[in-house]
C-alpha atoms as a PDB file:
ATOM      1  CA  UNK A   1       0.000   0.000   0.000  1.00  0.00           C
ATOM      2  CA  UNK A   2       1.232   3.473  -0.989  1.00  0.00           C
ATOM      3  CA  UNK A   3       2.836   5.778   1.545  1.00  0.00           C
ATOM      4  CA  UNK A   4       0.041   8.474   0.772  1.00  0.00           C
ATOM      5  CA  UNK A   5      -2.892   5.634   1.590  1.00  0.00           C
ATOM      6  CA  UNK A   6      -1.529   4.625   4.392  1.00  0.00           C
ATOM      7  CA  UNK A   7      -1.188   8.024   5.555  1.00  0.00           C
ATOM      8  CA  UNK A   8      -4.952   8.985   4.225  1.00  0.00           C
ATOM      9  CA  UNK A   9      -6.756   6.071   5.691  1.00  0.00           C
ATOM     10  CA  UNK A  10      -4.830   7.331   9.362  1.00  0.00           C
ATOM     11  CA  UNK A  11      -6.501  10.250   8.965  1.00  0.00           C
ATOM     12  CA  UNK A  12      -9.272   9.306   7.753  1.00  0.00           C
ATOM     13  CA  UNK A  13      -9.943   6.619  10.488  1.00  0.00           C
ATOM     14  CA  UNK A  14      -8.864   9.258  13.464  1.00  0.00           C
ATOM     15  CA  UNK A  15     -11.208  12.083  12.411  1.00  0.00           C
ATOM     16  CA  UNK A  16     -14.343   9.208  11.738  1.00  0.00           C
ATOM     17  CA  UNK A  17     -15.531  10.428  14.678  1.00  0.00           C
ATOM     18  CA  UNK A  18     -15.723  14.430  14.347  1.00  0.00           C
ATOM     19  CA  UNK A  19     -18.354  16.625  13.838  1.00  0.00           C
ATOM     20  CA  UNK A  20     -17.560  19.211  10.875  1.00  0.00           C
ATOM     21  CA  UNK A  21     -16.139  21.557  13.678  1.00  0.00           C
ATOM     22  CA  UNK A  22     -13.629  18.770  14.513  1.00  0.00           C
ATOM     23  CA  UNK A  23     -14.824  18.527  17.659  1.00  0.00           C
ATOM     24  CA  UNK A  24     -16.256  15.392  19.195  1.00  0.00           C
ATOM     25  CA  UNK A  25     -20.387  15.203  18.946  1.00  0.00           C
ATOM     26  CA  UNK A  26     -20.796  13.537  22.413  1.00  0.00           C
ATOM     27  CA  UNK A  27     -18.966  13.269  25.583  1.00  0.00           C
ATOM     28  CA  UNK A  28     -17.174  10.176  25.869  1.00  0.00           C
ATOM     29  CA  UNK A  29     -19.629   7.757  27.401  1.00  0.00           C
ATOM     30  CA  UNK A  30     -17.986   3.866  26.601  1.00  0.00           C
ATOM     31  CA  UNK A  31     -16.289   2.302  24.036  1.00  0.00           C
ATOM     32  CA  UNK A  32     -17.861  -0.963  22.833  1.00  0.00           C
ATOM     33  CA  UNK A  33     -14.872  -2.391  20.099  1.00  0.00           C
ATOM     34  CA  UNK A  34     -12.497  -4.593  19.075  1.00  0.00           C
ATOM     35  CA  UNK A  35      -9.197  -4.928  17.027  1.00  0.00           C
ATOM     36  CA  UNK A  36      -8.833  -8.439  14.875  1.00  0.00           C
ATOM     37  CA  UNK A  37      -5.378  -9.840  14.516  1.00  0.00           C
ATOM     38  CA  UNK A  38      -5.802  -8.635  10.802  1.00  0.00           C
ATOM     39  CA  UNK A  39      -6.061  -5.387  12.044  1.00  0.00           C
ATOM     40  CA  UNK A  40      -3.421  -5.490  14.685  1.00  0.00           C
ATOM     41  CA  UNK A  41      -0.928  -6.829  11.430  1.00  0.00           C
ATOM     42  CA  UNK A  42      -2.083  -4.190   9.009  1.00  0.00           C
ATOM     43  CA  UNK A  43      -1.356  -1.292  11.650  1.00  0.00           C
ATOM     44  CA  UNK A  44       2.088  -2.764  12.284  1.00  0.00           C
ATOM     45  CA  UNK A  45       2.675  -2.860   8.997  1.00  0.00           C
ATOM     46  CA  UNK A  46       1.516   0.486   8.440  1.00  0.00           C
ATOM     47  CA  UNK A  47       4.644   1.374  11.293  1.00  0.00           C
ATOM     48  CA  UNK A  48       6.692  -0.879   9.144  1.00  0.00           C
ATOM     49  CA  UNK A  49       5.737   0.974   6.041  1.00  0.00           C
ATOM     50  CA  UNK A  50       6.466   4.432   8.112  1.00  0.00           C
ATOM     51  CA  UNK A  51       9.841   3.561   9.645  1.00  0.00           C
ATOM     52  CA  UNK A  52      10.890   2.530   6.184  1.00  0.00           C
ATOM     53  CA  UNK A  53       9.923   5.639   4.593  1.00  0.00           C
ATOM     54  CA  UNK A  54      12.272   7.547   7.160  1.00  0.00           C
ATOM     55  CA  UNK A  55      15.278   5.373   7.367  1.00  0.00           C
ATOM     56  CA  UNK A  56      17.453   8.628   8.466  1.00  0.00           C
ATOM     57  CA  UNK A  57      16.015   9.037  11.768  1.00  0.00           C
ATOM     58  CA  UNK A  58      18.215   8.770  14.482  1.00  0.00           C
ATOM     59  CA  UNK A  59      17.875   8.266  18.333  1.00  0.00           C
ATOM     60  CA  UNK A  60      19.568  11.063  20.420  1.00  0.00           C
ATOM     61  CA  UNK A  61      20.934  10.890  23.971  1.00  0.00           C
ATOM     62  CA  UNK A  62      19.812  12.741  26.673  1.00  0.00           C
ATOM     63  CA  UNK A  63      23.239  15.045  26.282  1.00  0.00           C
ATOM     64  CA  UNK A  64      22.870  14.816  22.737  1.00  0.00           C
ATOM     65  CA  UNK A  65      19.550  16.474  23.336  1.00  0.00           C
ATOM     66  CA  UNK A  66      21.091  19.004  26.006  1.00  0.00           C
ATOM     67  CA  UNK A  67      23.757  20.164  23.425  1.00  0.00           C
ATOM     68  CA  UNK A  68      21.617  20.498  20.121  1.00  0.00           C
ATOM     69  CA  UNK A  69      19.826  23.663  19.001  1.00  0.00           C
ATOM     70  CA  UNK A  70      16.418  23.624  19.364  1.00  0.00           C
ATOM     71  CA  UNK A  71      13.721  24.858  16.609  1.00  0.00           C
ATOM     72  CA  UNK A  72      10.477  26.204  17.479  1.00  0.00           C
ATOM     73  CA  UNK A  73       8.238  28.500  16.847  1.00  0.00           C
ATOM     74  CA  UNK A  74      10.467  31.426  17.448  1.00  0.00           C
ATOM     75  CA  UNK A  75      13.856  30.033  16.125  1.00  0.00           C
ATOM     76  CA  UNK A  76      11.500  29.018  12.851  1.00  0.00           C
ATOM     77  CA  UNK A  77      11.079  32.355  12.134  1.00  0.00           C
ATOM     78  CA  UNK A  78      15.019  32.893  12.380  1.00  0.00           C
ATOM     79  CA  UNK A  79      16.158  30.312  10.528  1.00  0.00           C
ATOM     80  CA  UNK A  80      13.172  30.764   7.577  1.00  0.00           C
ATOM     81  CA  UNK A  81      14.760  34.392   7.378  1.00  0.00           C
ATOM     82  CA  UNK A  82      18.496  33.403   7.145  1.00  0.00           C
ATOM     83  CA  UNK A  83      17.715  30.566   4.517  1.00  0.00           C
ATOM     84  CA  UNK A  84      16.005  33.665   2.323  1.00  0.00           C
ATOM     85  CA  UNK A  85      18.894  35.800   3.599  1.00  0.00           C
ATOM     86  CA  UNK A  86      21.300  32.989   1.987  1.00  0.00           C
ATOM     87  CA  UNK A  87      19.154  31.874  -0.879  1.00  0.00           C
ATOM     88  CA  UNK A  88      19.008  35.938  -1.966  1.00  0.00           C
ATOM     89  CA  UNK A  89      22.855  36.612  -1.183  1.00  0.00           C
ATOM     90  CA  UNK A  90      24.805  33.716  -2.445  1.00  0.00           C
ATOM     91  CA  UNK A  91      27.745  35.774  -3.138  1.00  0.00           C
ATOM     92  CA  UNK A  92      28.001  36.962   0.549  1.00  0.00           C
ATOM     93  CA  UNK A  93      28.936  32.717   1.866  1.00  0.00           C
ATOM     94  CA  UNK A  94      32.136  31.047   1.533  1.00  0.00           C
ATOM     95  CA  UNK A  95      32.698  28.038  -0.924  1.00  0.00           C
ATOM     96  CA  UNK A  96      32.415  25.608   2.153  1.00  0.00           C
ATOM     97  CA  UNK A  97      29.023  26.631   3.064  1.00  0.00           C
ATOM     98  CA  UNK A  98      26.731  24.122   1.539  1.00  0.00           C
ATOM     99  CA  UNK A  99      23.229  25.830   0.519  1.00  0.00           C
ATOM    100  CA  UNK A 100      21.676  23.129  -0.778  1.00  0.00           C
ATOM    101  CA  UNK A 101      22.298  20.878   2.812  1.00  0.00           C
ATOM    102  CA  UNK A 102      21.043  24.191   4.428  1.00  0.00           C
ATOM    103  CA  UNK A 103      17.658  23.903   2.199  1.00  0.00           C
ATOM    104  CA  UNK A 104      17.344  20.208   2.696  1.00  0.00           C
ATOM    105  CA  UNK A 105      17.732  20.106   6.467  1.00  0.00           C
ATOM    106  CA  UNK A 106      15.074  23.272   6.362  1.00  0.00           C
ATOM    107  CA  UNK A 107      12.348  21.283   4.405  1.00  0.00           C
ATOM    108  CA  UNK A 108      12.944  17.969   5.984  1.00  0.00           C
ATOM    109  CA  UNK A 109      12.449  19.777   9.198  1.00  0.00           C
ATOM    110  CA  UNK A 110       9.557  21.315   8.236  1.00  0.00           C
ATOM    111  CA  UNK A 111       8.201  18.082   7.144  1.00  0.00           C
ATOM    112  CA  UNK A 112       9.216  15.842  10.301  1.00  0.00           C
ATOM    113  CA  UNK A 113       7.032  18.821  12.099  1.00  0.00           C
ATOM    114  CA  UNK A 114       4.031  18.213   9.703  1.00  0.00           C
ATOM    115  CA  UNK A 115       4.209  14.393  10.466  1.00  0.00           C
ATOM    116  CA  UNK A 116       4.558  14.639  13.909  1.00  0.00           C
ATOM    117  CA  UNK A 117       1.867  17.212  14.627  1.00  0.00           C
ATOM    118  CA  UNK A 118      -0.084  14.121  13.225  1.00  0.00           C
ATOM    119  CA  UNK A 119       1.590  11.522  15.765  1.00  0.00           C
ATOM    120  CA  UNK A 120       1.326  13.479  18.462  1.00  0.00           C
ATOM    121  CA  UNK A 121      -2.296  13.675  17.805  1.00  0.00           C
ATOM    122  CA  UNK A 122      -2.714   9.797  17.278  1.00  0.00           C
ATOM    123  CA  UNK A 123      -1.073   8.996  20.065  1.00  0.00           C
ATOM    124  CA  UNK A 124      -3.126  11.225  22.654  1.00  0.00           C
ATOM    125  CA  UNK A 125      -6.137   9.281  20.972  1.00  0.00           C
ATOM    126  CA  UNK A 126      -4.930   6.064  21.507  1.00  0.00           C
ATOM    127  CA  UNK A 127      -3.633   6.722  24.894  1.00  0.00           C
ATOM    128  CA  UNK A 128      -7.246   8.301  25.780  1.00  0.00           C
ATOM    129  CA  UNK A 129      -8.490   5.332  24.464  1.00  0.00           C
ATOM    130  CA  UNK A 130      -5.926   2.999  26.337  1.00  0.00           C
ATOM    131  CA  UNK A 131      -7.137   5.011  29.280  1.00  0.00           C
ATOM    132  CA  UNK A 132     -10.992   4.847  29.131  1.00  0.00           C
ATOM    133  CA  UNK A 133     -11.546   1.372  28.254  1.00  0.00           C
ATOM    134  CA  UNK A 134      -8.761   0.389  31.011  1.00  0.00           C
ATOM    135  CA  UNK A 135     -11.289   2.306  33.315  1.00  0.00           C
ATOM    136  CA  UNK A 136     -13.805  -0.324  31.757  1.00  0.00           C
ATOM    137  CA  UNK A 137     -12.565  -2.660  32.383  1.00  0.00           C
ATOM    138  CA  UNK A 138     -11.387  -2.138  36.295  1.00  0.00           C
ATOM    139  CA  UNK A 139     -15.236  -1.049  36.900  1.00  0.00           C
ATOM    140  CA  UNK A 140     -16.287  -4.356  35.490  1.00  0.00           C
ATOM    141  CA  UNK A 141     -13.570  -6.167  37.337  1.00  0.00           C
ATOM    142  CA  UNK A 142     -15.079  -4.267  40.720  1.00  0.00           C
ATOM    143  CA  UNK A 143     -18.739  -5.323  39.752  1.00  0.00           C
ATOM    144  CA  UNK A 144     -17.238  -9.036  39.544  1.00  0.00           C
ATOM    145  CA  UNK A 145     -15.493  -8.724  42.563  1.00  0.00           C
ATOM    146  CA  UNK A 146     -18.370  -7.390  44.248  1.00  0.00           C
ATOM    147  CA  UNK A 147     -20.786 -10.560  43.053  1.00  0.00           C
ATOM    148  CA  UNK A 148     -18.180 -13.249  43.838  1.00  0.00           C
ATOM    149  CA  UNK A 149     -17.714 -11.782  47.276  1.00  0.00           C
ATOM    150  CA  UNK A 150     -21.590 -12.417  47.609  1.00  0.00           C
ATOM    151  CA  UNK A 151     -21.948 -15.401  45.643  1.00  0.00           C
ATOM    152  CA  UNK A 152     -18.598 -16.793  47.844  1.00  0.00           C
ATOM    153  CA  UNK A 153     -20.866 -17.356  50.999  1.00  0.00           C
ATOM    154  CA  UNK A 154     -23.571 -20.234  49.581  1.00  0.00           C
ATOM    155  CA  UNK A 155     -21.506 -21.008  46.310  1.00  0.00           C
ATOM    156  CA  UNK A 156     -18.933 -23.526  46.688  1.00  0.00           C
ATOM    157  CA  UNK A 157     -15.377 -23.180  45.200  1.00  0.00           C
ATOM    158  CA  UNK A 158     -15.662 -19.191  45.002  1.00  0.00           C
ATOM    159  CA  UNK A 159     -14.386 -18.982  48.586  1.00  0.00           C
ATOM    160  CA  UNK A 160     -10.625 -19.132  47.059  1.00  0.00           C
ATOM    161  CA  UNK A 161     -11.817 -17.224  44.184  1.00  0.00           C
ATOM    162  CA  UNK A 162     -12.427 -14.059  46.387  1.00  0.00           C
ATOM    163  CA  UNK A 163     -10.057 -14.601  48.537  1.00  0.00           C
ATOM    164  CA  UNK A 164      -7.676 -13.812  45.486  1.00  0.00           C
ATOM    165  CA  UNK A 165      -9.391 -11.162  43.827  1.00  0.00           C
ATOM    166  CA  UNK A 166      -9.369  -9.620  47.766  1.00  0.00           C
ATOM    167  CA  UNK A 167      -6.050  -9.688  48.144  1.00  0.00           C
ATOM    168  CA  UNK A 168      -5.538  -8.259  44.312  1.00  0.00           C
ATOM    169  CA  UNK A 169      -7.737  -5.802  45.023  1.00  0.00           C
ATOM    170  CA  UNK A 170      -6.032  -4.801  48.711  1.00  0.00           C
ATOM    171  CA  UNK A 171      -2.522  -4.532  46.350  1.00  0.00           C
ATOM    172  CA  UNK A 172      -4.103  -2.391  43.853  1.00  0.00           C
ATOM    173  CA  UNK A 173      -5.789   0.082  46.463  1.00  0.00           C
ATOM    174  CA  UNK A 174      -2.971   0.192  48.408  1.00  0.00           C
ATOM    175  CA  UNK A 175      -0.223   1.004  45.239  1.00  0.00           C
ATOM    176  CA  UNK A 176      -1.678   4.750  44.723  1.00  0.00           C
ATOM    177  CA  UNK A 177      -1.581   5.276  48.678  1.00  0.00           C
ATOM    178  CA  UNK A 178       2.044   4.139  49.031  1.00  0.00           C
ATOM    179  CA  UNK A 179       3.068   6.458  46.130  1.00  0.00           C
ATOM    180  CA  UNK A 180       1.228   9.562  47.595  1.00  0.00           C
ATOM    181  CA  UNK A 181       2.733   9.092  51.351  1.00  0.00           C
ATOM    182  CA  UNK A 182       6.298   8.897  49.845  1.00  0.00           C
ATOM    183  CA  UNK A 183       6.038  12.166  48.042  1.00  0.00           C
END
């Protein structure tokens, strides 16, 4: 599948559920869905697909990071201004100073912003997602809980069952509690 598909059918399939305002038309209220293995193979090959598309990406450091110049909004402007500055005044740059790198590192930059304005934005959806049916899930989890514990005293064999799902449930409620006493 082409590049540009791949990158359509993204789109296409994170906006599905937006109003013409792009905003959402309902609060979320649950999520009743379901990936197939097809789909789970098609989306990783869709990463595939991506990561070969960009085989110059690299993976910084954290004192890489610290020692690189940063570009945002406000450096954009400066550096958009000294490529026309450059592109307008070749005469004024020595020999060594390679124009054409200058203009490719500009436009690939420009792009990597484009495409990761997009990421950014699929990943806050999936990590909503990831989120609210997790939620789901625990509050179904707790309604089990809850009719085991009751079903425990006539029903025999659950007795172990909540037993374990009490002592799950002590760890979990305990986890957040331990976290916010050693701040």
């Amino acid at each position: 599948m082409p590049y540009a598909q791949i990158c359509a059918i993204a789109l296409l399939r994170c906006n599905h559920n937006k109003n013409h305002h792009g905003k959402d038309p309902m609060a979320y209220q649950n999520i009743t869905a379901s990936l197939s293995p097809a789909d789970i193979q098609e989306i990783k090959a869709a990463f595939a697909t991506i990561q070969a598309k960009l085989p110059f990406l690299v993976t910084l450091s954290v004192e890489e990071r610290r020692k690189l110049f940063k570009m945002g909004d406000k450096r954009l402007a400066f550096v958009n201004t000294s490529l026309i500055a450059a592109q307008t005044n070749k005469e004024i740059l020595p020999a060594s100073f390679d124009l054409d790198e200058f203009v490719r590192d500009y436009q690939l930059a420009a792009n990597l912003t484009e495409l990761l304005i997009g990421l950014r934005q699929l990943t806050e959806q999936v990590d909503d997602t990831l989120m609210a049916v997790g939620s789901e899930a625990v509050g179904s989890s707790l309604t089990v809980y809850d009719y085991v514990k009751t079903a425990a005293k006539k029903t025999p064999g659950l007795k172990t069952i909540a037993e374990q799902l009490g002592e799950r449930f002590k760890a979990i409620k305990s986890k957040p509690a331990k976290a916010a006493s050693n701040s």
